[in-house]
Protein backbone atom coordinates (compact mmCIF):
# COMPACT_ATOMS: atom_id res chain seq x y z
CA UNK A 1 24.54 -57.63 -9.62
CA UNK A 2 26.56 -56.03 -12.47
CA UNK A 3 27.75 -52.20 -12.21
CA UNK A 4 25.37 -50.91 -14.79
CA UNK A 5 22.51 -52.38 -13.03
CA UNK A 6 23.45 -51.19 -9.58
CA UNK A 7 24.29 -47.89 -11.48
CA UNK A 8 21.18 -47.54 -12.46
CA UNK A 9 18.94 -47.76 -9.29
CA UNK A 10 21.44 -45.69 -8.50
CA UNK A 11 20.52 -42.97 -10.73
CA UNK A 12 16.79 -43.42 -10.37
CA UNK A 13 16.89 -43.46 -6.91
CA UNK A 14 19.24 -39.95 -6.36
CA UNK A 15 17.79 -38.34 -9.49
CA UNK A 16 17.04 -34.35 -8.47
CA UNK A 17 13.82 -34.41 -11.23
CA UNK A 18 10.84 -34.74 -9.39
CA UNK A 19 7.78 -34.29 -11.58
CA UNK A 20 4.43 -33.54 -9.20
CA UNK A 21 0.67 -33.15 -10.50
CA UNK A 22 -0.77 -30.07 -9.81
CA UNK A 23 -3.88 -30.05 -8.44
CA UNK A 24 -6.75 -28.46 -9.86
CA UNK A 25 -7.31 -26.42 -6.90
CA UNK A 26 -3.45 -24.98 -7.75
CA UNK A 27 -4.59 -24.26 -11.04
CA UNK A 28 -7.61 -22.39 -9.98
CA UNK A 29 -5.93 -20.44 -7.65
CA UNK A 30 -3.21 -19.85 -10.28
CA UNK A 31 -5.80 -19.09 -12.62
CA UNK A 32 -7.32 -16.44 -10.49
CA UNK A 33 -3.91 -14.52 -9.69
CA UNK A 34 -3.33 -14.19 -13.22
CA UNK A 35 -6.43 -12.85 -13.80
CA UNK A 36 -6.53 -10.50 -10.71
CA UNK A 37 -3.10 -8.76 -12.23
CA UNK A 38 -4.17 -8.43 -15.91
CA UNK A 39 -7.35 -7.03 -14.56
CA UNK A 40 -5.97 -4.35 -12.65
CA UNK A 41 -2.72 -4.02 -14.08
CA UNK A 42 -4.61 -2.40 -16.95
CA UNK A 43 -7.10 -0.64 -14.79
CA UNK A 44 -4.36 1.13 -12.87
CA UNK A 45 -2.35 1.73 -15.93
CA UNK A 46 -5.10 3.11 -17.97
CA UNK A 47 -6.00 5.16 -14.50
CA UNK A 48 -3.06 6.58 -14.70
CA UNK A 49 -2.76 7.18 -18.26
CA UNK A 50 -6.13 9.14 -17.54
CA UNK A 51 -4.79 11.41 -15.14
CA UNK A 52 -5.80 9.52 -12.30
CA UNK A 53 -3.10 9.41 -10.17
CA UNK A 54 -1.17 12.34 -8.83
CA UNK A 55 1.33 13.44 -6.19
CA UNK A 56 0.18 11.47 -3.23
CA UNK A 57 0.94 8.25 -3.22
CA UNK A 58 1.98 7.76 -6.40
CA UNK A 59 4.09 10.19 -7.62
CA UNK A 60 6.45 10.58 -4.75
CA UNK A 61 7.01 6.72 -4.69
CA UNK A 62 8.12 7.13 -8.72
CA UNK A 63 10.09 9.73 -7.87
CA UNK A 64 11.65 8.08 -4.71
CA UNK A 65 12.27 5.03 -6.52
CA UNK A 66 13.84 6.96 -9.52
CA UNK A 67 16.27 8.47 -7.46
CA UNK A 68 17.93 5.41 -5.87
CA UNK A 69 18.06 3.83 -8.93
CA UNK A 70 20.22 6.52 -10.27
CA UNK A 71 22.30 6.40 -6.69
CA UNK A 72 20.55 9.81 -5.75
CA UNK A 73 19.57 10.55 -2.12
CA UNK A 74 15.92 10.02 -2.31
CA UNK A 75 14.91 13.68 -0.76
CA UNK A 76 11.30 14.28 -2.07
CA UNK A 77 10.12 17.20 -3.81
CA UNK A 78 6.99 16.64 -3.87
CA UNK A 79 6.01 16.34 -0.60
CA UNK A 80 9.74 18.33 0.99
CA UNK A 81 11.25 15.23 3.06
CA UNK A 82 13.00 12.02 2.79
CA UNK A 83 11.21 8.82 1.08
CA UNK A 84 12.56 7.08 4.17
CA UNK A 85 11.83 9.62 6.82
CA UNK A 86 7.91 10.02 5.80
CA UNK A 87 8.11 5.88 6.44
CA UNK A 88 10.62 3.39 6.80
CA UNK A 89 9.27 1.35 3.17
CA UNK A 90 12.55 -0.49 2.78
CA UNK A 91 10.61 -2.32 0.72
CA UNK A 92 10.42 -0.70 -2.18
CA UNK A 93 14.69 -1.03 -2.66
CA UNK A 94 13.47 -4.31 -4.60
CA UNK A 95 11.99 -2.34 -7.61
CA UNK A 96 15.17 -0.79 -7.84
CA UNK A 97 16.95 -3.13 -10.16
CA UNK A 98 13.36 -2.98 -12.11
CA UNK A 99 14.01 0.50 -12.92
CA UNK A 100 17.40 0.36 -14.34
CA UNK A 101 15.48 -1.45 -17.06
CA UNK A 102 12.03 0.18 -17.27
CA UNK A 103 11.19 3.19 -14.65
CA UNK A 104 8.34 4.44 -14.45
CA UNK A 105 4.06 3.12 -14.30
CA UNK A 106 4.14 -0.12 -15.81
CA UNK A 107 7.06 -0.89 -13.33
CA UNK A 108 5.50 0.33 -10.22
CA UNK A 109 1.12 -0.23 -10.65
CA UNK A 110 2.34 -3.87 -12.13
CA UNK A 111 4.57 -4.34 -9.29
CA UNK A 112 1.39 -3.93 -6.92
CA UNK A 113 -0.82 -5.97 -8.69
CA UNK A 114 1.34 -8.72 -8.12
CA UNK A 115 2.61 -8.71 -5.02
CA UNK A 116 -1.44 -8.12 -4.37
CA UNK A 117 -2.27 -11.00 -5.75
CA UNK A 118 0.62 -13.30 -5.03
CA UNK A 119 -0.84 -12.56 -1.22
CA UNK A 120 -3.37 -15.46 -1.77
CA UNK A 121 -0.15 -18.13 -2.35
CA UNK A 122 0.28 -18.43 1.33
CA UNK A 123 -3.40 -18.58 2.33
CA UNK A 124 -3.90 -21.72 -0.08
CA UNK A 125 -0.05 -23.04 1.13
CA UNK A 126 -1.10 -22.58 4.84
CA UNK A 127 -4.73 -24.18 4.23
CA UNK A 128 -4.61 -26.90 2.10
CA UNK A 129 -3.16 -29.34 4.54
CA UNK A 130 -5.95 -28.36 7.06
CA UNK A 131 -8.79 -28.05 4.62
CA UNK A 132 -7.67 -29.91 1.50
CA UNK A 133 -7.11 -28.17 -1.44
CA UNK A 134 -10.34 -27.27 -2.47
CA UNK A 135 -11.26 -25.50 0.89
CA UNK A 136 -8.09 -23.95 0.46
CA UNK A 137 -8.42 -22.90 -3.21
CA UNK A 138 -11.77 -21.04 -1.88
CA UNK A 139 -10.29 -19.10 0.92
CA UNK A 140 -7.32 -17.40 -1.74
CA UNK A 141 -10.03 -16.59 -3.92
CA UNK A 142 -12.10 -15.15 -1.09
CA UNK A 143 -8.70 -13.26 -0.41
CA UNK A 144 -8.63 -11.79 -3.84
CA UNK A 145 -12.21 -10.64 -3.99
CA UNK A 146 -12.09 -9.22 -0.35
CA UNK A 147 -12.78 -5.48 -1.37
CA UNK A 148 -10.35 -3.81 0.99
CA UNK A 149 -7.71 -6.01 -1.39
CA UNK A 150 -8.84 -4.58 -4.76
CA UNK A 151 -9.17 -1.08 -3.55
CA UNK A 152 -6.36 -1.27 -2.22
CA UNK A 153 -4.73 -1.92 -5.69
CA UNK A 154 -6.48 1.11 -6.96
CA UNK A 155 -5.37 3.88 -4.48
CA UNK A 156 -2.07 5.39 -6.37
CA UNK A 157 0.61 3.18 -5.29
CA UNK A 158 1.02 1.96 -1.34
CA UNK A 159 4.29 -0.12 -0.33
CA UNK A 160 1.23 -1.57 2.35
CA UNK A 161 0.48 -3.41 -0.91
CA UNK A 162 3.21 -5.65 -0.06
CA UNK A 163 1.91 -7.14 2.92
CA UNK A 164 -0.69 -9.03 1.86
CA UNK A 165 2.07 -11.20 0.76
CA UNK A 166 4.76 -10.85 3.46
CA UNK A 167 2.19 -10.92 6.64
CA UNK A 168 0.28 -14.13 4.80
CA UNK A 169 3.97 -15.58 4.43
CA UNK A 170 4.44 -14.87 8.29
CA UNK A 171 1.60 -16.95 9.05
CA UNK A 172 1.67 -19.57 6.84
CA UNK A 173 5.33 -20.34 8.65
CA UNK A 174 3.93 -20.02 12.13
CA UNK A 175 0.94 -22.71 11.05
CA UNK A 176 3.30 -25.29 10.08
CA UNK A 177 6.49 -24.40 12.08
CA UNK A 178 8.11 -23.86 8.57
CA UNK A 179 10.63 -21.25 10.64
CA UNK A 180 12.50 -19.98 7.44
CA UNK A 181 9.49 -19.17 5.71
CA UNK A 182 8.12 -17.37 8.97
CA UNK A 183 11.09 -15.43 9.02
CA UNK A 184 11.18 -14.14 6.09
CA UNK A 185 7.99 -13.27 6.58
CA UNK A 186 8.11 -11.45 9.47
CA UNK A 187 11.26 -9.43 8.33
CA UNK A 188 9.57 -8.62 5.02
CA UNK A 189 6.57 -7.08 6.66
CA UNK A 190 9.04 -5.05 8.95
CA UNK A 191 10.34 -3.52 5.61
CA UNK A 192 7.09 -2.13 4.51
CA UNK A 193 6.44 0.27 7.46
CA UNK A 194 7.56 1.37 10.60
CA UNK A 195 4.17 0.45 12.60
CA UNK A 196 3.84 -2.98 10.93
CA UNK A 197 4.54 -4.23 14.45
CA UNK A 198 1.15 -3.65 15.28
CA UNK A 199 0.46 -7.18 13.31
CA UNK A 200 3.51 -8.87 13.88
CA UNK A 201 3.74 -8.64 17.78
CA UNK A 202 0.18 -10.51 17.99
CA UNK A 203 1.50 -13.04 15.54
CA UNK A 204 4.39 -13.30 18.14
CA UNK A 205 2.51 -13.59 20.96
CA UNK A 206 0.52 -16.32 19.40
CA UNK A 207 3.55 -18.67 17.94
CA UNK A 208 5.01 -18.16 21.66
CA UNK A 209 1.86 -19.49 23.32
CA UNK A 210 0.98 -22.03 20.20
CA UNK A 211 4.12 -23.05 18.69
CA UNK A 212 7.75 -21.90 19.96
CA UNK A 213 8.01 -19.93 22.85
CA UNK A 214 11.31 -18.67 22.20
CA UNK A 215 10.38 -17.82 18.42
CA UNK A 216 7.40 -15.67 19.91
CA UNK A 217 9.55 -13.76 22.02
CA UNK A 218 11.68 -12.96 19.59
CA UNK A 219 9.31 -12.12 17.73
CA UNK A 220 7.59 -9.91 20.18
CA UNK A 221 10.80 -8.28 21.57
CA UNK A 222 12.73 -7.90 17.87
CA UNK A 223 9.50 -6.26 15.86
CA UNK A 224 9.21 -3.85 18.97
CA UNK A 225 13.14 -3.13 18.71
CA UNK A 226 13.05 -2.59 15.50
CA UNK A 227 10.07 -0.31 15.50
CA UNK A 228 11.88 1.96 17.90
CA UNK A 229 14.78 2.26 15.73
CA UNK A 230 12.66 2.85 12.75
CA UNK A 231 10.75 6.05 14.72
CA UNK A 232 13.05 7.03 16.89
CA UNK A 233 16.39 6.54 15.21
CA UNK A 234 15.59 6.24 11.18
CA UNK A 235 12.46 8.82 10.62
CA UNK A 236 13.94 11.06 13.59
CA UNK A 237 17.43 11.65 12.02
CA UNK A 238 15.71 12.24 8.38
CA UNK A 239 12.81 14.31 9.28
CA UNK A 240 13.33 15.87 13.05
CA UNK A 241 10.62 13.58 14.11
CA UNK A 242 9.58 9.69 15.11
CA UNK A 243 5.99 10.33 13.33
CA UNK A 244 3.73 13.32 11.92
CA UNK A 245 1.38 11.37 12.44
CA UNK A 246 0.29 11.44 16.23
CA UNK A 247 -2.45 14.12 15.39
CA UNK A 248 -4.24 10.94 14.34
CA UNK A 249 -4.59 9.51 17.95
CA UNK A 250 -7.93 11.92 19.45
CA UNK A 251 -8.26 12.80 22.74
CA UNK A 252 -4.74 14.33 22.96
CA UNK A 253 -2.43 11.12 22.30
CA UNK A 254 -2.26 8.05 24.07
CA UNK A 255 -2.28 9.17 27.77
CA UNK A 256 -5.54 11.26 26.67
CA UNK A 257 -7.30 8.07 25.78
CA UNK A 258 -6.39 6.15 28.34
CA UNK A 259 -7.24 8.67 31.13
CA UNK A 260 -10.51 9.39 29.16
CA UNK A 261 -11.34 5.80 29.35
CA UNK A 262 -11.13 5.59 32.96
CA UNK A 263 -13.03 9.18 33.72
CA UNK A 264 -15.26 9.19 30.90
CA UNK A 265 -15.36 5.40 29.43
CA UNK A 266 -18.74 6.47 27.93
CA UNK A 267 -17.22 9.16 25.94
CA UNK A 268 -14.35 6.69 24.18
CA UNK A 269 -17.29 4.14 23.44
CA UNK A 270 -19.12 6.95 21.56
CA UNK A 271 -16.27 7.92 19.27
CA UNK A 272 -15.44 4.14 18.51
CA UNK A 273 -19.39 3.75 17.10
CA UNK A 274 -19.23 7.09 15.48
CA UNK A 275 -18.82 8.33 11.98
CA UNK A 276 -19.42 4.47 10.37
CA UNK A 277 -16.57 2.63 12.39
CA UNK A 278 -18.74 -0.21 13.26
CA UNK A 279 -19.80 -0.54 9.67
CA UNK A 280 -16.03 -0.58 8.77
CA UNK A 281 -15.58 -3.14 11.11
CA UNK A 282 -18.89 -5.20 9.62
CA UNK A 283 -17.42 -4.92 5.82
CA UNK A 284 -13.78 -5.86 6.84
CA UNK A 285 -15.28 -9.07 9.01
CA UNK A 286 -18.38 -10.21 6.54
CA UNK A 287 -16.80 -11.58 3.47
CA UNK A 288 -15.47 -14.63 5.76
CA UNK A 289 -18.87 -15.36 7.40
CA UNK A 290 -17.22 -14.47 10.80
CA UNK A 291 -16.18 -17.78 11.46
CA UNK A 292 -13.08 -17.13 12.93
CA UNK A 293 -15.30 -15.94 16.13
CA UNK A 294 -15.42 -20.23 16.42
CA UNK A 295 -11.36 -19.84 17.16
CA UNK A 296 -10.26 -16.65 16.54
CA UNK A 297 -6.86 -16.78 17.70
CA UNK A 298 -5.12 -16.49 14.85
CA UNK A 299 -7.73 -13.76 13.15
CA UNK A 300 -6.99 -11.68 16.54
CA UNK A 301 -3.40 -11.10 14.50
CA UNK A 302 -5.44 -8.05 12.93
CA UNK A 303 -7.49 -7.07 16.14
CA UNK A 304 -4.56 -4.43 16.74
CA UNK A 305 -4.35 -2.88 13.72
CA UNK A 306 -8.60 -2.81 13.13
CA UNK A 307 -8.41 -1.01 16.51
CA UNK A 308 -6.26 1.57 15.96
CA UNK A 309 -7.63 2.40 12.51
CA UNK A 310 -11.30 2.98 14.05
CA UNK A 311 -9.46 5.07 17.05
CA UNK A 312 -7.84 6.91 14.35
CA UNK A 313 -9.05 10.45 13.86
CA UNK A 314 -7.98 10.33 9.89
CA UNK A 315 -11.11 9.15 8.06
CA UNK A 316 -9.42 7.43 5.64
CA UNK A 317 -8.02 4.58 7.96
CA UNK A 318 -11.15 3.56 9.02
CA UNK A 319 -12.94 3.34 5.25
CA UNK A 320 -12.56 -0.02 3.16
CA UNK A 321 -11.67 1.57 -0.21
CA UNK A 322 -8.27 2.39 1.33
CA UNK A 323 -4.74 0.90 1.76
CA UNK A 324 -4.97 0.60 5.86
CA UNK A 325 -7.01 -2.11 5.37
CA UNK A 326 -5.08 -4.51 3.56
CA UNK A 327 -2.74 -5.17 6.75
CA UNK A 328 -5.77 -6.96 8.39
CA UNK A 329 -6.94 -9.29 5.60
CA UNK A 330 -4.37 -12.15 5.37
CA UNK A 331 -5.06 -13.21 9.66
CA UNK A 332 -9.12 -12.61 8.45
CA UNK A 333 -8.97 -14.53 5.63
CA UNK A 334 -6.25 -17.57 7.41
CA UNK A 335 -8.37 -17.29 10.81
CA UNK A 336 -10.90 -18.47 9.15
CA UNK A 337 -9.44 -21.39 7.37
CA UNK A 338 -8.01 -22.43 10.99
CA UNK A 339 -11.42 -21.80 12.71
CA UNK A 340 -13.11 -24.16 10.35
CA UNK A 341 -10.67 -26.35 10.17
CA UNK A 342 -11.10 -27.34 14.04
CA UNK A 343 -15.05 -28.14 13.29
CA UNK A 344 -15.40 -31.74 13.72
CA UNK A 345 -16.83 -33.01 10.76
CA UNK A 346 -16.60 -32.74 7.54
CA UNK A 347 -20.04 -31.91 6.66
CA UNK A 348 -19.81 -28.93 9.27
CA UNK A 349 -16.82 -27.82 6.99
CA UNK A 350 -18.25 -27.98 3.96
CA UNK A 351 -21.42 -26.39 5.50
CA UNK A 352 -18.75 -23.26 6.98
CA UNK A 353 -16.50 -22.76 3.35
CA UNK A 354 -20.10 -22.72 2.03
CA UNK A 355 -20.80 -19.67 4.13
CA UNK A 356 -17.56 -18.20 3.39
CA UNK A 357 -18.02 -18.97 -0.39
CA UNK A 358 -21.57 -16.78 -0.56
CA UNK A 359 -20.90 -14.13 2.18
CA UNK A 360 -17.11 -13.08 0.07
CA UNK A 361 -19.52 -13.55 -3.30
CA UNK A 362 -21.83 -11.11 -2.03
CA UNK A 363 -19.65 -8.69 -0.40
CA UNK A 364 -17.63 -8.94 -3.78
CA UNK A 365 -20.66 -7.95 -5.67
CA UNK A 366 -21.76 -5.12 -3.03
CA UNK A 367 -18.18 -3.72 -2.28
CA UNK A 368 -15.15 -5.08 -4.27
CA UNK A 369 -14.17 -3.00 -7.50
CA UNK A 370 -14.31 -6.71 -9.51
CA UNK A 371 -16.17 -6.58 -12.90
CA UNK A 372 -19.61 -8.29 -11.56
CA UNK A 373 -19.52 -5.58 -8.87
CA UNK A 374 -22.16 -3.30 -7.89
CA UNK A 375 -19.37 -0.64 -7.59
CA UNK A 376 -18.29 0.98 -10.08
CA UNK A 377 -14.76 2.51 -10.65
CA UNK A 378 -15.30 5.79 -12.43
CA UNK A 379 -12.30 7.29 -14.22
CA UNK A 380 -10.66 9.17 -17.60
CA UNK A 381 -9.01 6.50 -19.40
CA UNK A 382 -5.68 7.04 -21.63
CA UNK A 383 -7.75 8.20 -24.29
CA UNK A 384 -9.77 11.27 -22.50
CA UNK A 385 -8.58 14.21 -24.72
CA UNK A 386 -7.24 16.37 -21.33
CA UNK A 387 -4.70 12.61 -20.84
CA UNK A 388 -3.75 13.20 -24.34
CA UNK A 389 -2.91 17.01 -24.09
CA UNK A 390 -1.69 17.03 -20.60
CA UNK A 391 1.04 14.33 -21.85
CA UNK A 392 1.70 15.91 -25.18
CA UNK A 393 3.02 19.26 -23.13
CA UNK A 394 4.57 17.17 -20.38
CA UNK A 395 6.68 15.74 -23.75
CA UNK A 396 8.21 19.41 -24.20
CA UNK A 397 9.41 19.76 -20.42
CA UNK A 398 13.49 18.75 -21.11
CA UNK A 399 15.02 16.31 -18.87
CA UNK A 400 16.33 16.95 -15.99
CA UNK A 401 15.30 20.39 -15.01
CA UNK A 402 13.26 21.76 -11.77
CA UNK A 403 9.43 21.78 -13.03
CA UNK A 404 6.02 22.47 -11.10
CA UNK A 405 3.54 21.77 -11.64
CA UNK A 406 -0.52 20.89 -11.10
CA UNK A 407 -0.93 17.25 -9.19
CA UNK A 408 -2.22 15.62 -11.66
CA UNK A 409 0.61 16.12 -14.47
CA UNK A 410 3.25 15.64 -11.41
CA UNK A 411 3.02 11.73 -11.53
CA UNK A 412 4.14 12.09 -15.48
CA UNK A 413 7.34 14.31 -14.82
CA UNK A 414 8.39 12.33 -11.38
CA UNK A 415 11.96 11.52 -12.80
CA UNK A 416 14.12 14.13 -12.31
CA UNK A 417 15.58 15.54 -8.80
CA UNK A 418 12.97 18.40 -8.50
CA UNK A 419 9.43 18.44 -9.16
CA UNK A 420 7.25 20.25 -7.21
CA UNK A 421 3.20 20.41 -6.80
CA UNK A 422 1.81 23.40 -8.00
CA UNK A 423 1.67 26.26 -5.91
CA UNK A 424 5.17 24.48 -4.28
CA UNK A 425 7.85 25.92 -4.10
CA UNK A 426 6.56 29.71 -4.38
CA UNK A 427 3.95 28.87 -1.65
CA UNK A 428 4.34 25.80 0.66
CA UNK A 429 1.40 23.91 0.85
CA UNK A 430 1.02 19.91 2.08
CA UNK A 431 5.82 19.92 2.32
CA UNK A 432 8.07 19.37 4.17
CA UNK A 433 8.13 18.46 8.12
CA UNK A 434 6.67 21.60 9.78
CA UNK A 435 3.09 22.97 9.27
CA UNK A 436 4.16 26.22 10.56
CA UNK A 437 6.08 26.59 7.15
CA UNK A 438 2.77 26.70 5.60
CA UNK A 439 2.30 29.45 2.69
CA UNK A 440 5.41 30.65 3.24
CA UNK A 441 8.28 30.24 0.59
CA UNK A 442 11.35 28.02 0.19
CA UNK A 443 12.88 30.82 -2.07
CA UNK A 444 15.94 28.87 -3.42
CA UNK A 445 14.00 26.01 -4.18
CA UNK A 446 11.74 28.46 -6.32
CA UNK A 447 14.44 30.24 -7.74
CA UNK A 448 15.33 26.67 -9.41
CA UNK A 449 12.32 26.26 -11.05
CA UNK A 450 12.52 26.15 -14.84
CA UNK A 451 8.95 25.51 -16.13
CA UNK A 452 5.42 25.55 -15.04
CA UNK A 453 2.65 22.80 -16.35
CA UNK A 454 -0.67 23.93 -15.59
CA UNK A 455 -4.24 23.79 -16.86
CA UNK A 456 -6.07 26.42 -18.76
CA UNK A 457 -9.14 26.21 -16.33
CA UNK A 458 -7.42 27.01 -13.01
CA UNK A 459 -9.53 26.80 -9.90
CA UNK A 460 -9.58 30.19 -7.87
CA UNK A 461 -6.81 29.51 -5.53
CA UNK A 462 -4.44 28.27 -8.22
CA UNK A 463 -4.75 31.25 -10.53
CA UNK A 464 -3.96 33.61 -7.45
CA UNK A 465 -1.33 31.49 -6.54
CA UNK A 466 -0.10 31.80 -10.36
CA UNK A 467 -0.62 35.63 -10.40
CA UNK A 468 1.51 36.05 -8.31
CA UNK A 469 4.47 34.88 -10.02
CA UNK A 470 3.64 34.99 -13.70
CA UNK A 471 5.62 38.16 -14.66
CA UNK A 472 8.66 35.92 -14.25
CA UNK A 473 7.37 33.23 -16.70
CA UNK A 474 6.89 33.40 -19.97
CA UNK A 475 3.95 30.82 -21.99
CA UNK A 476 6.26 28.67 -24.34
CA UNK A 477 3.05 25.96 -25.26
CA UNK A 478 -0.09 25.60 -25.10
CA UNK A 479 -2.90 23.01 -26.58
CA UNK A 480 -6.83 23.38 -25.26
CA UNK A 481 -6.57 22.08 -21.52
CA UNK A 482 -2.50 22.49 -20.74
CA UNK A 483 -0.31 25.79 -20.63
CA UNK A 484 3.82 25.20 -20.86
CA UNK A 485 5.27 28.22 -19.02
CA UNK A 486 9.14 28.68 -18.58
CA UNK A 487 11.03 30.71 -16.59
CA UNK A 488 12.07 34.44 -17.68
CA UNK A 489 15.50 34.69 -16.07
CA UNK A 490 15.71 38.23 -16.98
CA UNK A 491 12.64 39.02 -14.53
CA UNK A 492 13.27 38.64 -10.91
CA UNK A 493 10.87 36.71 -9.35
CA UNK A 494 8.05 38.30 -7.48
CA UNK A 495 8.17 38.28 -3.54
CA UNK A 496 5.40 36.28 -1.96
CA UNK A 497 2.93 37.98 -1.02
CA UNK A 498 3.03 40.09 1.90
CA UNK A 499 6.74 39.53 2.00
């Protein structure tokens, strides 16, 4: 053989370029992320535009967010404590770099429509080879029309958004011993939360008794670790506390439940079927046919976390339209891929994704804010004339000083060091760490403030709250809905009440 001639086999034999058809599935599934995030990427933004998000949760994340970007310690006005103390979201140190180059609501609502919808990647990676890619393809897009995923997407902005993503990552690694991917995975989901544990120790248990024992443990023992240091070391230095939120836990805490299941098991069972907790359950469970209940060993990743939200005493955790839910979907959703996939024909597979395909169809059209949906999403848009005012005064406020003001303008004024939530600072109402604080005053934090933004039709409460302080401010702007007040620093400010 001449040189050339062995050079080239050479060279077509090494050669790095390795051009693969993409399946139609891939393209489908493709197809329907990009259409998830231009469909509520512009519903969120024009939310938002509308006035339709507000202090909590989106407002506290901009202003979080803001202030590491600009190397600030991320102390919260808004809600009076640390961005990492309320929860451990390391997460959200990603979007940083993101807002050196555009802060702000097309930054953060885009952000979660994407990582939303880039959670049904690993359901169709971890699937295909089990189901083929068609199966596959219709188990993402089940994932995407789930409706705890969409309203998820619409409540403000959640780091728990993430996690459709990192948990379905997790799992996809376990299913095919891919161990990188699972750990990246699992530490991703770690990041998002401080009780994310609650999925990721079943997922351990499972890859110790299905896969790697010594993986699982790891697992198990690491995520529990790291949990500890999260509550106990992280949140405790930053906010005096491992949680506020062990009110949520009824009977007392954990050693009331557990002593009230043994004396009075009849009394626990009662409060689980209470209040629409078994319906929550049904609408989580339905839009996959319940055929993980065939094998449901890899769905009983989210049996934790679907437990404690129904134990939970805070309503919200245990409704659909809210961002607990989305923790549970991904092992749902990939349970019952894996279910069906052990069914021993292929016409008893086909015959299952069929009842997957029409039970997430119809619980899309009953449930899931999706445009064919029976439920509707009401909201201002950009355009409502009280948007357009309340943003034309919010223009006047000058960078950089200490504003309050009402919740709904607080999400447009997040980036600067202090912004407060009308009637906070003067009177303390949902801040800081200690509910005995409550109505009382942090007087040097309202000494700071420079300008109030408030609407011309104040509820009760709010006008006595303003009354109260108003000799020290003086109106600088006003259009039909919004009043620009500023700070008369020749006036003392008025003691609170009874003070």
């Amino acid at each position: 053989m001449t040189g050339p001639t062995r050079l080239g086999r050479s060279i077509r034999y090494h050669s790095p370029v390795v051009v693969r058809r993409l399946h139609p599935a891939g393209v489908l599934v493709g197809a329907a992320i990009i259409a998830y995030v231009l469909r509520f990427w512009s519903l969120t933004y024009d939310i938002h535009q509308g006035l339709g998000t507000s202090s909590y949760d989106y407002g506290l994340y901009d202003q979080g967010i803001w202030l590491v970007s600009r190397f600030r310690e991320p102390f919260i006005t808004l809600m009076g404590r640390n961005l990492f103390g309320d929860h451990t979201s390391f997460i959200v140190i990603f979007l940083v770099p993101f807002y050196w180059i555009a802060p702000g609501a097309l930054t953060l609502l885009g952000s979660q429509s994407i990582i939303i919808a880039a959670g049904a990647v690993p359901i169709y990676g971890a699937l295909k080879s089990r189901l083929g890619n068609w199966g596959a393809a219709l188990l993402a897009v089940a994932y995407l029309v789930h409706p705890a995923v969409g309203w998820t997407n619409l409540e403000n902005f959640h780091p728990d958004a993430a996690l459709g993503f990192t948990i379905g990552l997790a799992l996809w690694g376990a299913l095919d011993r891919r161990w990188r991917l699972y750990l990246v995975g699992v530490v991703l989901s770690l990041l998002v939360k401080e009780d994310v544990s609650l999925v990721i120790v079943p997922i351990g248990i499972w890859v110790a008794w299905r896969r790697d024992r010594r993986i699982g443990l790891a697992t198990v023992v690491g995520s529990i670790i790291y949990m500890a240091i999260a509550m106990f070391g992280v949140m405790r230095l930053l906010i005096g506390v491992p949680t506020r939120n062990g009110w949520r836990i009824p009977f007392g805490g954990p050693w009331g439940v557990l002593s009230t299941l043994v004396t009075s098991p009849g009394e626990v069972i009662s409060y689980l079927v209470s209040d629409g907790r078994p319906w929550y359950l049904f609408q989580m469970m339905v839009p996959v046919a319940f055929i993980f209940v065939r094998r449901p060993w890899v769905a009983m990743a989210s049996a934790v976390v679907l437990f404690t939200n129904i134990l939970s005493q805070f309503w919200y955790q245990y409704h659909i339209e809210y961002h607990y839910s989305l923790i549970a979907v991904p092992a749902l959703v990939i349970g019952a891929g894996y279910a069906i996939a052990q069914l021993s024909t292929t016409a008893r597979r086909r015959i299952a994704l069929g009842a997957v395909a029409v039970s997430a169809g119809i619980a899309s059209v009953l449930w899931s804010p999706v445009p064919w949906g029976r439920r509707s999403v009401p909201h201002w848009s950009g355009d409502h004339p009280v948007a357009v005012a309340a943003r034309e005064i919010v223009a006047e406020v000058p960078d950089g000083v200490a504003v309050s003001a009402h919740y709904a303008a607080t999400a447009h004024l997040a980036h600067r060091p202090e912004i407060y939530q009308f009637p906070n600072p003067f009177r303390i109402v949902l801040y800081g760490t200690d509910i005995a604080d409550e109505n009382g005053r942090v007087i040097e934090r309202a000494e700071r403030v420079e300008y109030l933004v408030l609407p011309i039709d104040r509820p009760i409460e709010l006008e006595v709250d303003f009354q109260e302080i108003d000799a020290a401010f003086v109106k600088v702007s006003a259009n039909d809905y919004w009043e620009l007040w500023q700070r008369d620093r020749s006036i003392p400010l008025p003691p609170r009440g009874g003070e």
